[in-house]
PDB file of N, CA and C in Angstrom:
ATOM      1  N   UNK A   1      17.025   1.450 -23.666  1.00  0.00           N
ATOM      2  CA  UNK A   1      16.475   2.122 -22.505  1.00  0.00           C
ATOM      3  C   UNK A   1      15.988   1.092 -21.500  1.00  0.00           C
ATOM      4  N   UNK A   2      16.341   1.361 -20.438  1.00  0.00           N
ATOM      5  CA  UNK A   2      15.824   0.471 -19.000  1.00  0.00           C
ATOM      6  C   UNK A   2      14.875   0.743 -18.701  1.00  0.00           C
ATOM      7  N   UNK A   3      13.747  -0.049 -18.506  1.00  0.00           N
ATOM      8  CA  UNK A   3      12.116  -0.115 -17.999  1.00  0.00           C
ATOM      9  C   UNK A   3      13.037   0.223 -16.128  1.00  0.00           C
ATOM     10  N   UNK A   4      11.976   1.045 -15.935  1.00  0.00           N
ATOM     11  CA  UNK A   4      11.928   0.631 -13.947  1.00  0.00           C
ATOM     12  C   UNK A   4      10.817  -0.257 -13.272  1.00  0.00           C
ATOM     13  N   UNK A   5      11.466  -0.500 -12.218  1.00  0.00           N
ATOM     14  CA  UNK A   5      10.974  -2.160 -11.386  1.00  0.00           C
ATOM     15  C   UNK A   5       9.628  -1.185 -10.473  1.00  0.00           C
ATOM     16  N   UNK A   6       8.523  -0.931 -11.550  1.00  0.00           N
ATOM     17  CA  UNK A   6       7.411  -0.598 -10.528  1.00  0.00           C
ATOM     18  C   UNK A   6       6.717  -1.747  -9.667  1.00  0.00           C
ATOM     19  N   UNK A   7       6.414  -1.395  -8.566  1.00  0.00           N
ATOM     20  CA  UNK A   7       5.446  -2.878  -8.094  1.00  0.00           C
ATOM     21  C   UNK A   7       4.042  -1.827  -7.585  1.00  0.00           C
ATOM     22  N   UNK A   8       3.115  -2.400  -7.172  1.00  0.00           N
ATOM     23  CA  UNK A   8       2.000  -2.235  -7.091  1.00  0.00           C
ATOM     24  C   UNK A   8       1.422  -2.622  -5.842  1.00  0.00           C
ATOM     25  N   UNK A   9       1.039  -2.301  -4.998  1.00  0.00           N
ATOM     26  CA  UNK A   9       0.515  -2.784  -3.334  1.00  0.00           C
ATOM     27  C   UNK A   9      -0.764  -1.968  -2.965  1.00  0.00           C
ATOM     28  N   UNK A  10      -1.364  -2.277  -1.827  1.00  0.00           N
ATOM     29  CA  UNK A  10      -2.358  -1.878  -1.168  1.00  0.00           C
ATOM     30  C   UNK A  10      -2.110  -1.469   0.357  1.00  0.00           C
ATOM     31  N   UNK A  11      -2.770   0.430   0.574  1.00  0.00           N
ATOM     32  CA  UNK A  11      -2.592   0.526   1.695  1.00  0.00           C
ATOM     33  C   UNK A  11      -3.625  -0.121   2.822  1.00  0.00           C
ATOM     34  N   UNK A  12      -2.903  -0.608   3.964  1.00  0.00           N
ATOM     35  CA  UNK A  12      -4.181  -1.432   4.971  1.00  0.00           C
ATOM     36  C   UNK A  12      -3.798  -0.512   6.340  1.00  0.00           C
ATOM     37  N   UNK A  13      -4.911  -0.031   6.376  1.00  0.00           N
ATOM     38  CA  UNK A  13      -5.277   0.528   8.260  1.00  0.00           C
ATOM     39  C   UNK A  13      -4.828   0.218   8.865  1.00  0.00           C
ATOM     40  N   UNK A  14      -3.745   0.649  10.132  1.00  0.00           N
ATOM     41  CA  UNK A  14      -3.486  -0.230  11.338  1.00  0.00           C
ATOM     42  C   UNK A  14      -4.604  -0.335  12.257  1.00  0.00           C
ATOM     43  N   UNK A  15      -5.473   0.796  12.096  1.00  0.00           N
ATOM     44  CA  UNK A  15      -6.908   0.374  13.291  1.00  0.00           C
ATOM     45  C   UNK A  15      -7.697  -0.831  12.779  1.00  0.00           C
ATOM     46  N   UNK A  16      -8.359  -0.527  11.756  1.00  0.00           N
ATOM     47  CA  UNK A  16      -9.596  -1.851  11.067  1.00  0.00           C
ATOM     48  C   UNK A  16      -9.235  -2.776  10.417  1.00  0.00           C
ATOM     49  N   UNK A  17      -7.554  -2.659   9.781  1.00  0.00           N
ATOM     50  CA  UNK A  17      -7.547  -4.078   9.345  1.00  0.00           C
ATOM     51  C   UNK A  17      -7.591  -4.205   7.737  1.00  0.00           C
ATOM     52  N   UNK A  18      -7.971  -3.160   6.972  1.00  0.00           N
ATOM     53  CA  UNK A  18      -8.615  -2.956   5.828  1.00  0.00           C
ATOM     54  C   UNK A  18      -8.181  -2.803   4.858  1.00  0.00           C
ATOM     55  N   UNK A  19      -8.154  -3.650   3.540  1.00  0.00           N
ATOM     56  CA  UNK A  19      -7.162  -2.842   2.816  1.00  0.00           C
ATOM     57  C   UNK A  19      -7.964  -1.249   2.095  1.00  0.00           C
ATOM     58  N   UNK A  20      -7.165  -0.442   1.627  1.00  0.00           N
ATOM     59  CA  UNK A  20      -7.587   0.526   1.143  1.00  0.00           C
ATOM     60  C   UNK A  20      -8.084   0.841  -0.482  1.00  0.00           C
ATOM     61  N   UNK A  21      -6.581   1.861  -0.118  1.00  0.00           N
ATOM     62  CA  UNK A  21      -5.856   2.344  -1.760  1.00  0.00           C
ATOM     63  C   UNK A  21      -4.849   1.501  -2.545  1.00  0.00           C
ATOM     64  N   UNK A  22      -4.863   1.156  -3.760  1.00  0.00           N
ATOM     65  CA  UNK A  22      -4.001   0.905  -4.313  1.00  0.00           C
ATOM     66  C   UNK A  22      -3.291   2.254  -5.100  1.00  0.00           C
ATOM     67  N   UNK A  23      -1.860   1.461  -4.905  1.00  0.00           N
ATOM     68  CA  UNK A  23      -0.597   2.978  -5.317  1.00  0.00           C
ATOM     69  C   UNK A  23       0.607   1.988  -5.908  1.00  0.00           C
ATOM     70  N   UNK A  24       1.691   2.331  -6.294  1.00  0.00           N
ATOM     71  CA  UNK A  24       2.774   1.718  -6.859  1.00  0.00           C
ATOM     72  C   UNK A  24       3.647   2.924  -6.827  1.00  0.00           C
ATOM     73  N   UNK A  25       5.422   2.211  -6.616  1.00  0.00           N
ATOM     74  CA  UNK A  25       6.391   2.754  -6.021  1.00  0.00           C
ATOM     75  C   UNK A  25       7.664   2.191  -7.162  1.00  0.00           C
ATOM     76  N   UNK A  26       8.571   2.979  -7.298  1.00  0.00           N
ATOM     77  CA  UNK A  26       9.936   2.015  -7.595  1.00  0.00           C
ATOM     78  C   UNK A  26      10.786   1.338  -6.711  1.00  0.00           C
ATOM     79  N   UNK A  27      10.525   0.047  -7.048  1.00  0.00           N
ATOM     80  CA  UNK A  27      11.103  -0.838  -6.191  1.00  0.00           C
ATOM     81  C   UNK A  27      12.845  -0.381  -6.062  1.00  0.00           C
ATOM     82  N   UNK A  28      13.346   0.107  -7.082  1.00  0.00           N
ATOM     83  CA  UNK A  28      14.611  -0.111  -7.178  1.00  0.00           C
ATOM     84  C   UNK A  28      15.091   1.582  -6.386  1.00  0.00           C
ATOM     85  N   UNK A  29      14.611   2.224  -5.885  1.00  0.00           N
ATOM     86  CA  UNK A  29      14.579   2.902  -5.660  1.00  0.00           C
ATOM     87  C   UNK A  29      14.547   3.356  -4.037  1.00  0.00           C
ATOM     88  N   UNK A  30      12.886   3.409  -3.337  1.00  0.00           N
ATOM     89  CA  UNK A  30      12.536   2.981  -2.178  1.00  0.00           C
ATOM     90  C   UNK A  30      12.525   1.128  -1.662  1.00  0.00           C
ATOM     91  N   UNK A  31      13.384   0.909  -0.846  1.00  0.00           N
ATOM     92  CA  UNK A  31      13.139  -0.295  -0.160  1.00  0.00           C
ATOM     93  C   UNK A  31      12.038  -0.739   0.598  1.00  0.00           C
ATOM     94  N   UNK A  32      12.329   0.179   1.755  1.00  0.00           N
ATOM     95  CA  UNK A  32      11.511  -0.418   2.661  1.00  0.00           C
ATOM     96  C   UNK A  32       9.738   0.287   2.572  1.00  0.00           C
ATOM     97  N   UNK A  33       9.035  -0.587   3.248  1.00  0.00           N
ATOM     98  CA  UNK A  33       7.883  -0.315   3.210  1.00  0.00           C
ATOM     99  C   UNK A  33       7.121   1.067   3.606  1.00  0.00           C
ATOM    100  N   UNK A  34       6.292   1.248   2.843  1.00  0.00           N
ATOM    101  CA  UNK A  34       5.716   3.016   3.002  1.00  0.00           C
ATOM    102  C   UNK A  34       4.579   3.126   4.178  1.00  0.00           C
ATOM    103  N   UNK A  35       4.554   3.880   5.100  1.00  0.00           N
ATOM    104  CA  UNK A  35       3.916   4.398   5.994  1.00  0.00           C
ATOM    105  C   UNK A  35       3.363   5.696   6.042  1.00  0.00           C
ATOM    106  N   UNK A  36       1.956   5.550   5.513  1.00  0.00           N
ATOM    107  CA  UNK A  36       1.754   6.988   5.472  1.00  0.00           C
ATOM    108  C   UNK A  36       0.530   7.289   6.349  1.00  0.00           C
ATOM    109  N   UNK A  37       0.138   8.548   7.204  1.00  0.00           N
ATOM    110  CA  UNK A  37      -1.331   9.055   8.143  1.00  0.00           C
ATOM    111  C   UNK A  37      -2.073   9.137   6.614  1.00  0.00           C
ATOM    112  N   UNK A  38      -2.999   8.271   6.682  1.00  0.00           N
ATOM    113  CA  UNK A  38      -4.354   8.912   5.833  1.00  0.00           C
ATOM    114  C   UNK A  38      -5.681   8.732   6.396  1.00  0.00           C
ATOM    115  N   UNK A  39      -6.311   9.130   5.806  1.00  0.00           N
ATOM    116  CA  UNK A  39      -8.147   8.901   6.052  1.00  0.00           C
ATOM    117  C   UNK A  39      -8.332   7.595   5.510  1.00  0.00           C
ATOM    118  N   UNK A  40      -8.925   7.193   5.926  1.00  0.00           N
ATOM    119  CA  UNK A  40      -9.665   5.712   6.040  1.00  0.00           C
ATOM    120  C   UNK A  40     -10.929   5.640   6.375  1.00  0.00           C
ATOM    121  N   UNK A  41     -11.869   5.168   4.803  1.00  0.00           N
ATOM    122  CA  UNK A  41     -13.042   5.514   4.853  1.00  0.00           C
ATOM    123  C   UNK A  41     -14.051   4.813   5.813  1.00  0.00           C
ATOM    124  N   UNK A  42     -13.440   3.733   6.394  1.00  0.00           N
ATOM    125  CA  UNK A  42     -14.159   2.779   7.155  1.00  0.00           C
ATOM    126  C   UNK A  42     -13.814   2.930   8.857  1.00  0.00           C
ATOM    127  N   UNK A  43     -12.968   3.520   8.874  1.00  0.00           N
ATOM    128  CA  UNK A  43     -12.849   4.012  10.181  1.00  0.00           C
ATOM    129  C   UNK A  43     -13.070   5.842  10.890  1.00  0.00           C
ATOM    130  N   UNK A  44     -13.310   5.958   9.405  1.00  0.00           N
ATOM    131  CA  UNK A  44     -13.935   7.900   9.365  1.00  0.00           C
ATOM    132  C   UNK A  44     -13.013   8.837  10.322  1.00  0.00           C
ATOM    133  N   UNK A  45     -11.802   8.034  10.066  1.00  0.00           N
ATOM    134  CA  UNK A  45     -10.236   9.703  10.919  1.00  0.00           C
ATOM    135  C   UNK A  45      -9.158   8.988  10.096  1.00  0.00           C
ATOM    136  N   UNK A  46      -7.842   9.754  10.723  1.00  0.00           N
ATOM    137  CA  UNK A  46      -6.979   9.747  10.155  1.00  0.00           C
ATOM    138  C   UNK A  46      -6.220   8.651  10.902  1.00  0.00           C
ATOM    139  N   UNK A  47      -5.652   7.589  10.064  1.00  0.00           N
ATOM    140  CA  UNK A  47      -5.177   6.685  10.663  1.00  0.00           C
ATOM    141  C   UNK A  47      -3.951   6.402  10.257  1.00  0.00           C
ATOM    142  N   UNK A  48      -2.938   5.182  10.654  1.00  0.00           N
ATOM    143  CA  UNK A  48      -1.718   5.456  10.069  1.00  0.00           C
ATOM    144  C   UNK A  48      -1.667   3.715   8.907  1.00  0.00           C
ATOM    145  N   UNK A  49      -1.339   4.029   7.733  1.00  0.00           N
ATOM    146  CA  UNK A  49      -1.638   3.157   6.642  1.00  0.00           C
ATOM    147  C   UNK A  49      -0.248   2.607   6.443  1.00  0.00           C
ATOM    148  N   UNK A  50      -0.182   1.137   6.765  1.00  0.00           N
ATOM    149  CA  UNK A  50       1.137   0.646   5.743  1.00  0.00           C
ATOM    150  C   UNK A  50       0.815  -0.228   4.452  1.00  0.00           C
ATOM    151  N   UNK A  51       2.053  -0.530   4.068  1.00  0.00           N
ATOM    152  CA  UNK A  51       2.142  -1.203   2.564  1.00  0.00           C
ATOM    153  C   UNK A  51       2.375  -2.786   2.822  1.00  0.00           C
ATOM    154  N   UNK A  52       1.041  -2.875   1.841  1.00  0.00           N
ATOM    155  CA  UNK A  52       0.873  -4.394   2.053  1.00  0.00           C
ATOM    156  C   UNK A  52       1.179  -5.038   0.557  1.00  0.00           C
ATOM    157  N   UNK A  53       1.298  -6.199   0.457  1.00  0.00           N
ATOM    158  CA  UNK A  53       1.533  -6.908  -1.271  1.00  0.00           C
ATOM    159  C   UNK A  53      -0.026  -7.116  -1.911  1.00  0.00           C
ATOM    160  N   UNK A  54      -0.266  -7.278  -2.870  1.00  0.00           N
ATOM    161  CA  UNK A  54      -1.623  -7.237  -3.690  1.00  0.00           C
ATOM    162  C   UNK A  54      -1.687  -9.151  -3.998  1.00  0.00           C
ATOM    163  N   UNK A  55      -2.383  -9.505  -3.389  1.00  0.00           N
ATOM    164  CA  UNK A  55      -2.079 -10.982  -3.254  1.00  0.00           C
ATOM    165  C   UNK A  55      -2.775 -11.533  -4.197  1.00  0.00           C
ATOM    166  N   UNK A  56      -1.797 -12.587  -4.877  1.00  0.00           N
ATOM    167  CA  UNK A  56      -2.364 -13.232  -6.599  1.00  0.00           C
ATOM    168  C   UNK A  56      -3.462 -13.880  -6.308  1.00  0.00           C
ATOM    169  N   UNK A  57      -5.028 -13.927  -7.097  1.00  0.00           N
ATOM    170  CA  UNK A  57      -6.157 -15.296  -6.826  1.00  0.00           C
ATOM    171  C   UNK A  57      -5.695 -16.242  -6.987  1.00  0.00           C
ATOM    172  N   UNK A  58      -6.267 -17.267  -6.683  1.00  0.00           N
ATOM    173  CA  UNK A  58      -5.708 -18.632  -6.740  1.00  0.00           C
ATOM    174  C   UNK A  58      -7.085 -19.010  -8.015  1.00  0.00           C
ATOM    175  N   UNK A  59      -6.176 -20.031  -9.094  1.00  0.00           N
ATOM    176  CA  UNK A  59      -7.301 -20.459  -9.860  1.00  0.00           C
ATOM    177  C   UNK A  59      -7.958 -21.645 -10.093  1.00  0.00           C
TER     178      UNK A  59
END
């Protein structure tokens, strides 16, 4: 059985800048990057959220 290519990202605000929610998608599946209107607790309306990468710490 074949595992699927989940990846894992964070939505960021186009108004504040922010990252949000974390969500995960099949890569092998959807390509391009997800755009979705949500609420955004730091800017208190509905704003439009894209998909950003979850960036590794450095150690």
């Amino acid at each position: 059985m074949a595992k699927t290519q989940t990846v894992a990202f964070l939505f960021k605000c186009t108004k504040c800048k922010r990252l949000i929610a974390p969500s995960s998608k099949n890569a092998a599946e959807n390509k391009e990057k997800i755009k979705l209107n949500r609420f955004c607790k730091f800017c208190r309306e509905r704003t439009e959220q894209t998909e950003t990468k979850i960036s590794k710490a450095k150690k």
